[in-house]
C-alpha atoms as a PDB file:
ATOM      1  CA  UNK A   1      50.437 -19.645 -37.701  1.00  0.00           C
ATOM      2  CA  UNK A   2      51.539 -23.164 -36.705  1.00  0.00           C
ATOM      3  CA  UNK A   3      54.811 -24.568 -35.586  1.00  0.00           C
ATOM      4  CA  UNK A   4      56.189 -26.157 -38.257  1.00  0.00           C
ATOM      5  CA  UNK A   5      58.773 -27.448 -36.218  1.00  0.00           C
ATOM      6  CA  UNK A   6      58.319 -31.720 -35.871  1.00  0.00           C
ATOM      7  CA  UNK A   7      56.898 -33.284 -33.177  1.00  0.00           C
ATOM      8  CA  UNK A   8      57.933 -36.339 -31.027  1.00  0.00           C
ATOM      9  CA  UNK A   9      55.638 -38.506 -29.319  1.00  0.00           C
ATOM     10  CA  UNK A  10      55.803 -40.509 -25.819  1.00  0.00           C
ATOM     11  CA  UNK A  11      57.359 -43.980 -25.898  1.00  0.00           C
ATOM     12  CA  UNK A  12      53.893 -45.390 -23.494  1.00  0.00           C
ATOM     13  CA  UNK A  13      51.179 -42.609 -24.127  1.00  0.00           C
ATOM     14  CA  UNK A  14      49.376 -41.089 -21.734  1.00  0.00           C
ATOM     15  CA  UNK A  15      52.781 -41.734 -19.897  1.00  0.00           C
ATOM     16  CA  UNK A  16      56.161 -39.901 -19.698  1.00  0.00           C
ATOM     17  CA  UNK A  17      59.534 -40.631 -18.914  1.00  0.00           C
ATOM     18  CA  UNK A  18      61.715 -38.302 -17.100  1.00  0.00           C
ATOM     19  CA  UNK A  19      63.590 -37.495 -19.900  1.00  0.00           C
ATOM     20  CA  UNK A  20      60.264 -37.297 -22.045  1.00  0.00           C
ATOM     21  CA  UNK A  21      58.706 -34.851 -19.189  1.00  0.00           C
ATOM     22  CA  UNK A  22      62.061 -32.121 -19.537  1.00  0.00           C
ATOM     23  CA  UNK A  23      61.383 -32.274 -23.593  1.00  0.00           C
ATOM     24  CA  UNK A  24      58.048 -31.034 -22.715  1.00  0.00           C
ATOM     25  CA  UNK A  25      58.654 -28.348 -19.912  1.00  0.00           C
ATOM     26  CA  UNK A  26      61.411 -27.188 -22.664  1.00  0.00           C
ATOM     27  CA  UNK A  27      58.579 -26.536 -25.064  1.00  0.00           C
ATOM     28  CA  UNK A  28      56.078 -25.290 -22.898  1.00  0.00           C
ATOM     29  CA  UNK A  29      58.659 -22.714 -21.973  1.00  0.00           C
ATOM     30  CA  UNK A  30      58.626 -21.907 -25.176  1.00  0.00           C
ATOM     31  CA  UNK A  31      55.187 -21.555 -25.971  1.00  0.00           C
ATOM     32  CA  UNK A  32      54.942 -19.713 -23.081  1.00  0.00           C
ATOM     33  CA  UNK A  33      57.440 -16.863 -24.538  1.00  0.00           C
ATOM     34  CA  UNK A  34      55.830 -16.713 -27.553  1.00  0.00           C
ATOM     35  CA  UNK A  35      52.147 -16.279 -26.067  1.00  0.00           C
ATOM     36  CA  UNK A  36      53.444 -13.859 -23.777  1.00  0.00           C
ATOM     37  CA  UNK A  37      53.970 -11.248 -26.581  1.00  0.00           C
ATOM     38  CA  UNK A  38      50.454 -10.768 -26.494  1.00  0.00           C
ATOM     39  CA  UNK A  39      49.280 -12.121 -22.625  1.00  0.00           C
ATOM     40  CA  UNK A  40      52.280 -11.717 -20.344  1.00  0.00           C
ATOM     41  CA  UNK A  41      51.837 -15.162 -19.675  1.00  0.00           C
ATOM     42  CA  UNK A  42      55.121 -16.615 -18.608  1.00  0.00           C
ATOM     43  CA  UNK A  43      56.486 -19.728 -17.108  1.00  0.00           C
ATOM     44  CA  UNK A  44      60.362 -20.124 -15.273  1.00  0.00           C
ATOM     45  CA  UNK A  45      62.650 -23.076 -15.106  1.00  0.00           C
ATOM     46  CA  UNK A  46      63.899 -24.004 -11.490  1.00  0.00           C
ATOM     47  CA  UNK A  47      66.542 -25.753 -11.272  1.00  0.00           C
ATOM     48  CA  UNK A  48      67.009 -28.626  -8.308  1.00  0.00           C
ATOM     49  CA  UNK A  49      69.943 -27.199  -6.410  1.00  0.00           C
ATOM     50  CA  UNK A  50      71.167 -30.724  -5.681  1.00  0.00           C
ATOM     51  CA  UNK A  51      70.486 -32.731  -8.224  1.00  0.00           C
ATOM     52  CA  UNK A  52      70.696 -31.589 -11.495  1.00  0.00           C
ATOM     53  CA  UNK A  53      68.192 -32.302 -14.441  1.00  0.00           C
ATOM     54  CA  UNK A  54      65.229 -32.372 -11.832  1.00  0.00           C
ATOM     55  CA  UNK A  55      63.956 -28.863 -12.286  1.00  0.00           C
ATOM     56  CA  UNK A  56      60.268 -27.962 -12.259  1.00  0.00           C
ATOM     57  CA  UNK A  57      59.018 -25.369 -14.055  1.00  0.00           C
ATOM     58  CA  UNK A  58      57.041 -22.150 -12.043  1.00  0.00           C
ATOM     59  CA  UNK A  59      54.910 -19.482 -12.164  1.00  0.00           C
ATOM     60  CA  UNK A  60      53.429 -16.564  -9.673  1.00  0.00           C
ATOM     61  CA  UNK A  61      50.140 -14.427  -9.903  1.00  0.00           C
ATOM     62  CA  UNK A  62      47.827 -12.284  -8.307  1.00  0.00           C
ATOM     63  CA  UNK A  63      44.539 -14.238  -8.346  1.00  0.00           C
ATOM     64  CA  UNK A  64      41.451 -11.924  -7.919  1.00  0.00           C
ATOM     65  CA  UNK A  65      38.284 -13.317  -6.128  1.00  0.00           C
ATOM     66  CA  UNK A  66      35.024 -11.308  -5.908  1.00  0.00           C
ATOM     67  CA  UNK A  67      32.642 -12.119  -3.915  1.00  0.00           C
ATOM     68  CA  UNK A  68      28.689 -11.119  -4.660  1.00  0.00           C
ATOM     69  CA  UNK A  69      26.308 -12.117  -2.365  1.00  0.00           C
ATOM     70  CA  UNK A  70      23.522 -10.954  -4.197  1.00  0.00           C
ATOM     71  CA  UNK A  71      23.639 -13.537  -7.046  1.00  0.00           C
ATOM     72  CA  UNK A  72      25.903 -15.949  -4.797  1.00  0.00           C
ATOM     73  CA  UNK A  73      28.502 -16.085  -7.158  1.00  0.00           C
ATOM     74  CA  UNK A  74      32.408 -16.495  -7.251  1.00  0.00           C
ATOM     75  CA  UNK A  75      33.968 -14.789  -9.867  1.00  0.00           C
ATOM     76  CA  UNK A  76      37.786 -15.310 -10.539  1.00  0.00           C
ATOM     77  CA  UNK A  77      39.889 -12.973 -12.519  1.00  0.00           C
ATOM     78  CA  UNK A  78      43.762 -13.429 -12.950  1.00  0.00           C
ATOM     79  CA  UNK A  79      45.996 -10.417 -13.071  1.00  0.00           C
ATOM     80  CA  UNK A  80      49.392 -10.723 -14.616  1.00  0.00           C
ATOM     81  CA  UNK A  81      51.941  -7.948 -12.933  1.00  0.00           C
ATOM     82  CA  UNK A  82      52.076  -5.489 -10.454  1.00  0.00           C
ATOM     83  CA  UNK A  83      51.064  -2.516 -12.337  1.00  0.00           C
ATOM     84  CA  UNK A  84      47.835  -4.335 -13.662  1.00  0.00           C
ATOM     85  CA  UNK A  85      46.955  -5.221  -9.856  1.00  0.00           C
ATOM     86  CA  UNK A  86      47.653  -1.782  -8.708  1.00  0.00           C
ATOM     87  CA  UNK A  87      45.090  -1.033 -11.689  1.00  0.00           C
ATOM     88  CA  UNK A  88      42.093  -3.222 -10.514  1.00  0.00           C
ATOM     89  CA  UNK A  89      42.505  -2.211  -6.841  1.00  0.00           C
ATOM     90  CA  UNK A  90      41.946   1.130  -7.644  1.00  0.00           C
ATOM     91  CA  UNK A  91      38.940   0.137 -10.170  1.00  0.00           C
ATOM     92  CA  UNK A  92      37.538  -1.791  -7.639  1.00  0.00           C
ATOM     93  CA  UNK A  93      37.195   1.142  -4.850  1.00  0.00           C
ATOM     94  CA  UNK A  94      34.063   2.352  -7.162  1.00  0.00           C
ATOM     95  CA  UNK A  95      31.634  -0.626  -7.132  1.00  0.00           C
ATOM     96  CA  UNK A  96      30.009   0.840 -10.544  1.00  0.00           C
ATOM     97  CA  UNK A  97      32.781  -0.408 -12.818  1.00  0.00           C
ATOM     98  CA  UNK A  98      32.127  -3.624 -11.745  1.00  0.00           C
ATOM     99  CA  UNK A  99      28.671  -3.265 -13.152  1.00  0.00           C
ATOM    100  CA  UNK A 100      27.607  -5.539  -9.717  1.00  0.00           C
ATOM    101  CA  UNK A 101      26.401  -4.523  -6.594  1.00  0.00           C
ATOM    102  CA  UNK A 102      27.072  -6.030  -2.663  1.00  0.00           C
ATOM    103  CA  UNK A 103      30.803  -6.711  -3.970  1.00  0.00           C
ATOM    104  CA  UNK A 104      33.501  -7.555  -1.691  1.00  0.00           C
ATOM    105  CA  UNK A 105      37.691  -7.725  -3.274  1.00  0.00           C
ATOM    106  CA  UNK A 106      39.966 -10.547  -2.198  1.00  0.00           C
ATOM    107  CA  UNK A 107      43.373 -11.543  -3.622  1.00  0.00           C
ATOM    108  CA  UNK A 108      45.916 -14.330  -3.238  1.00  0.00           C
ATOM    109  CA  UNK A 109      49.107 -14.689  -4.952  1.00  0.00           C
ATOM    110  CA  UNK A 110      49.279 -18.424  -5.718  1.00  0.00           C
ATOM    111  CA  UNK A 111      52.409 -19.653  -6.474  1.00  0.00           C
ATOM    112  CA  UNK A 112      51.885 -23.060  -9.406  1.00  0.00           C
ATOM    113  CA  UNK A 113      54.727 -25.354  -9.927  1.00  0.00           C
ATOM    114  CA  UNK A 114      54.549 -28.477 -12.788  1.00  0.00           C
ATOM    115  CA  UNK A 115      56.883 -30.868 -11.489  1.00  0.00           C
ATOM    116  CA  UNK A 116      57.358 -34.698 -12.788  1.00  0.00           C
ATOM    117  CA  UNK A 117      56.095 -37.449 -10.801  1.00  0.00           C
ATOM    118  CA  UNK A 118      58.438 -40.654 -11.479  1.00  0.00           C
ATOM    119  CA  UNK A 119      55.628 -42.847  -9.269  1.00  0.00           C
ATOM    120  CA  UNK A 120      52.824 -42.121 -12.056  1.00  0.00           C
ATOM    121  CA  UNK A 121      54.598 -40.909 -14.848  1.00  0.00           C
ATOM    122  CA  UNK A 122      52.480 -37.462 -15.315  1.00  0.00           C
ATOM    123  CA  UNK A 123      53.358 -34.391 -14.437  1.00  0.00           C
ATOM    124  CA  UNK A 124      51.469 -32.888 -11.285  1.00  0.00           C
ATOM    125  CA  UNK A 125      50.346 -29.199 -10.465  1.00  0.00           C
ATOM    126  CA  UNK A 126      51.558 -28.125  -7.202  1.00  0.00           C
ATOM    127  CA  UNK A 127      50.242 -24.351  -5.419  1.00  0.00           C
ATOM    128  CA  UNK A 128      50.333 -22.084  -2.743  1.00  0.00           C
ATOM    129  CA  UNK A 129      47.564 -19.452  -2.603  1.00  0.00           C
ATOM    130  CA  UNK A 130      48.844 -16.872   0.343  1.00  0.00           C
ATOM    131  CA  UNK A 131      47.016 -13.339   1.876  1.00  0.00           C
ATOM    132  CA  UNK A 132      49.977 -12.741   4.540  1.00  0.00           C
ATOM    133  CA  UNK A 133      50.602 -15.807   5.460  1.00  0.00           C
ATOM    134  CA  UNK A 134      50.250 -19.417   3.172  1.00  0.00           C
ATOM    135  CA  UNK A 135      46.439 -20.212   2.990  1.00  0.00           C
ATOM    136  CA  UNK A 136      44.675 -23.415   4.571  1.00  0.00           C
ATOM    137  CA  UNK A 137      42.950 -25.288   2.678  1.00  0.00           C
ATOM    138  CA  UNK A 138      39.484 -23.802   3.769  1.00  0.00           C
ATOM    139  CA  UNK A 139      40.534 -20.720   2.607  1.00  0.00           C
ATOM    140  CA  UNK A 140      41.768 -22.315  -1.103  1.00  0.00           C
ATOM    141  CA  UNK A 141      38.349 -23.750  -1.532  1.00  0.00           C
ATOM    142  CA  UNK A 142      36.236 -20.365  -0.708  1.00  0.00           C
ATOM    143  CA  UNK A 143      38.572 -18.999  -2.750  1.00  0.00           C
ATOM    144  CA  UNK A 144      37.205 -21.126  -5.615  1.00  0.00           C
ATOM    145  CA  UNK A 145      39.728 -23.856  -5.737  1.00  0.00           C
ATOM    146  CA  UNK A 146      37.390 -26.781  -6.456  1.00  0.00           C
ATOM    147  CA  UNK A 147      38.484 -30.634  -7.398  1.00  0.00           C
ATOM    148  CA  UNK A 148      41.043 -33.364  -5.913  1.00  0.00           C
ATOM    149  CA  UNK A 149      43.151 -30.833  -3.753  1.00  0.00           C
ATOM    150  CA  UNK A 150      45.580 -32.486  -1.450  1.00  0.00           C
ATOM    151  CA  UNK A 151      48.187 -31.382   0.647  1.00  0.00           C
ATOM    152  CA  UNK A 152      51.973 -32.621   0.767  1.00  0.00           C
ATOM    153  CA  UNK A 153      55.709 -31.401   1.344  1.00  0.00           C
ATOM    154  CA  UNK A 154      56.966 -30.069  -1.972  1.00  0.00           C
ATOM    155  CA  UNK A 155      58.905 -32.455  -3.484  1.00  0.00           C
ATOM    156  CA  UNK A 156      61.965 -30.132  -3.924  1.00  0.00           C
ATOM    157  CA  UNK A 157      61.131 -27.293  -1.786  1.00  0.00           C
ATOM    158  CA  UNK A 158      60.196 -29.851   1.176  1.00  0.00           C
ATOM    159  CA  UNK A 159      57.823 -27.747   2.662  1.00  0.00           C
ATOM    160  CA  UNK A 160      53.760 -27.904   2.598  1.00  0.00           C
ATOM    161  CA  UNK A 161      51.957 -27.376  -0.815  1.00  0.00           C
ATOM    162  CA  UNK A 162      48.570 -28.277  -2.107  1.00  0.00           C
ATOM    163  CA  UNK A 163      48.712 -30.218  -5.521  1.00  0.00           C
ATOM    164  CA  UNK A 164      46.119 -31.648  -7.521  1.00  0.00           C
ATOM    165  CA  UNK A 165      46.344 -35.702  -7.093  1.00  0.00           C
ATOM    166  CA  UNK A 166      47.332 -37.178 -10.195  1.00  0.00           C
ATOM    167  CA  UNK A 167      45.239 -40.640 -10.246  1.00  0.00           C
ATOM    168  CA  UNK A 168      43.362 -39.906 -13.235  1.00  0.00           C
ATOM    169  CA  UNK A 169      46.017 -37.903 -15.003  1.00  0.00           C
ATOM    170  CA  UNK A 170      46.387 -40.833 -17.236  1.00  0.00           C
ATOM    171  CA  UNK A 171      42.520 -41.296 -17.940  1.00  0.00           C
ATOM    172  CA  UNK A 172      42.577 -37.680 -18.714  1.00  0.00           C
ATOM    173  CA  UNK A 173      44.933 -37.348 -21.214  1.00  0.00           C
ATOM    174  CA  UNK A 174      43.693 -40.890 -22.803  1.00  0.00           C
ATOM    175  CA  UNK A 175      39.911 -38.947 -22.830  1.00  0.00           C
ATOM    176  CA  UNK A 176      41.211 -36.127 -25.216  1.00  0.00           C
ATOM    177  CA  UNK A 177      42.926 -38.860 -28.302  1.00  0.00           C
ATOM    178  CA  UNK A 178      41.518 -41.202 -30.720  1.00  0.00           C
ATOM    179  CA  UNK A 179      43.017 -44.735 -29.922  1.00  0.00           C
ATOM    180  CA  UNK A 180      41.151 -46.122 -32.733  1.00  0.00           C
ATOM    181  CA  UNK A 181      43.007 -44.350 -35.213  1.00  0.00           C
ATOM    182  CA  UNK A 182      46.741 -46.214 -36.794  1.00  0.00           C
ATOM    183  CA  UNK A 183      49.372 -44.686 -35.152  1.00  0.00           C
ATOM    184  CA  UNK A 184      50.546 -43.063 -38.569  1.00  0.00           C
ATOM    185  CA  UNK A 185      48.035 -40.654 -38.608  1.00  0.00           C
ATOM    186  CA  UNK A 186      48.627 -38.064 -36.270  1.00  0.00           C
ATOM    187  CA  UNK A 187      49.178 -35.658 -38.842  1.00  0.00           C
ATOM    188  CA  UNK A 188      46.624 -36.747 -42.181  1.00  0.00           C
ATOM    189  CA  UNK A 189      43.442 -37.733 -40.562  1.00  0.00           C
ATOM    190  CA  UNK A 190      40.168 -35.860 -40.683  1.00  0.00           C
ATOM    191  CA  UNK A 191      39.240 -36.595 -37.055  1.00  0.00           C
ATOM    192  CA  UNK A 192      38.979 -33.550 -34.527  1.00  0.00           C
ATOM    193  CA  UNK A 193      40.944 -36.111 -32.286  1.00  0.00           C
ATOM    194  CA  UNK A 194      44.237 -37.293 -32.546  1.00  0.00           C
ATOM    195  CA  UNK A 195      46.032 -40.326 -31.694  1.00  0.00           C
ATOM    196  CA  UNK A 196      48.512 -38.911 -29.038  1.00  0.00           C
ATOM    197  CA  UNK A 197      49.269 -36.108 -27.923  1.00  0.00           C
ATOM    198  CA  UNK A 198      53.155 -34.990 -29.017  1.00  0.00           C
ATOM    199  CA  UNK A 199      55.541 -34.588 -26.109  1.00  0.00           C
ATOM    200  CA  UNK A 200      55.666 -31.122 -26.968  1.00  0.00           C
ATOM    201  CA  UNK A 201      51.856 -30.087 -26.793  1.00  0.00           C
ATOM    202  CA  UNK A 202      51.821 -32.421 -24.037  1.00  0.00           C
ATOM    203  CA  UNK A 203      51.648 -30.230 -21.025  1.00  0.00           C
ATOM    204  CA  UNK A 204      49.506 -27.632 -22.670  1.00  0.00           C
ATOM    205  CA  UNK A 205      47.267 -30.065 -23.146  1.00  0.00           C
ATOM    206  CA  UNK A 206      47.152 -31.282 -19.424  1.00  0.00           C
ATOM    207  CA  UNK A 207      47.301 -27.746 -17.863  1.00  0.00           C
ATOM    208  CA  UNK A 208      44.509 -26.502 -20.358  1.00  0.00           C
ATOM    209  CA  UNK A 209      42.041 -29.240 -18.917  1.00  0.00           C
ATOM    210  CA  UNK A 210      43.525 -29.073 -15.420  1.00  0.00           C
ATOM    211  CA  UNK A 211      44.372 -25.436 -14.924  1.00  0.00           C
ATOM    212  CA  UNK A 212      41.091 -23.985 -14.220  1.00  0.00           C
ATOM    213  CA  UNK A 213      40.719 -25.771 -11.344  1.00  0.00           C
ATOM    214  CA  UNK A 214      42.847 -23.527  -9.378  1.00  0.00           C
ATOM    215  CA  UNK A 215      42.326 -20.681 -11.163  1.00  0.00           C
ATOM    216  CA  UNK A 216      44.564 -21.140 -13.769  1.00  0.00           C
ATOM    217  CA  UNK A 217      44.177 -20.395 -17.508  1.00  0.00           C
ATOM    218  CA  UNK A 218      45.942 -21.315 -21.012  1.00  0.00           C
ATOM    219  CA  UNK A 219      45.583 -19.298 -23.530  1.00  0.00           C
ATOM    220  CA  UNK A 220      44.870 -19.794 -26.956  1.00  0.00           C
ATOM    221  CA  UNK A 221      48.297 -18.271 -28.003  1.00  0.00           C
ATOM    222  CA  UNK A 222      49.733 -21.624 -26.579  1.00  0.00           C
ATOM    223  CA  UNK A 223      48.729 -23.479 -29.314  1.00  0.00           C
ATOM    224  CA  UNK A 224      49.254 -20.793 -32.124  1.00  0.00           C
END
């Protein structure tokens, strides 16, 4: 079923405004309730402690890496809860249910944060991936973390996270809409590709495209 509800659109697509940016962490939020009825896939509002209205939104989870050296593969699953983990580990102690042989377990919990960048006007995907201790950066790419991974204080947090650079955010999100069509037609045109995206669909939209990168998924639910 869709959302019925009606949708706003940015002032400068593929750009957002602050204000534009906390419309669409609101609705993400709320897609992300509503998928996690049937994926447990949830997303939390953090508040800035200082400065109010410059929250970012989070999420934790226990990314599992296997590693097969006979067919030289990495093979990333994501596991939603505690119970689930405790699940796989056990699984994983008899190499049969795997149906592969040669394999090796690894896990990080990776902390993501979405937080707004005022300097490009996109929102940016910040991470930690941690065994013990935080992971460097060697250890995120083995781990399968592949693209334009940098490394920077958090913006709110002020300590060290990785983040994927947001340079081509903008070309991204201009990649996935139709600029040729009127800017009426969002909603009545037969083209798989639409003008803009809405504010609200907007960071589904980014995080879908984005997300895998760092072994992180959207679900279809998001955009039921």
């Amino acid at each position: 079923m869709t959302n019925a509800s009606i949708s706003t659109y940015p002032k400068q697509y593929p750009f957002l405004t602050r204000q534009e940016f906390d419309i669409a962490a609101k609705s993400f939020l709320e897609q992300s309730k509503k998928s996690g009825e049937y994926d447990g896939d949830l997303w939390v509002w953090n508040e800035h402690e200082k400065l109010k209205g410059f929250g970012y939104l989070s999420r934790r989870l226990i990314i599992q890496k296997l590693k097969n050296d006979s067919i030289n593969e990495n093979i990333t699953d994501i596991i939603t809860d505690d119970e689930q983990f405790e699940q796989v580990e056990e699984e994983i102690e008899d190499p049969s249910t795997l149906n592969i042989t040669d394999t090796a377990a690894e896990y990080f919990t990776v902390d993501y944060h979405i937080i707004y960048s005022a300097s490009y006007k996109v929102p940016v995907l910040y991470f930690n991936a941690y065994r013990k201790e935080p992971s460097r950066l060697e250890d995120i790419k083995t781990a399968g973390f592949h693209g334009g991974i940098s490394q920077q204080d958090h913006p709110t947090l002020l300590i060290p996270f990785y983040y994927l650079h947001p340079c081509e955010t903008a070309t991204l999100m201009k990649s996935i809409v139709n600029t040729s069509q009127p800017a009426t037609s969002n909603s009545n045109n037969n083209n798989n590709l639409l003008r803009e995206i809405s504010i609200e669909g907007y960071i589904r939209s980014w995080l879908s495209l984005v997300g895998n990168v760092v072994g992180l998924k959207i679900g279809i639910s998001y955009f039921l």
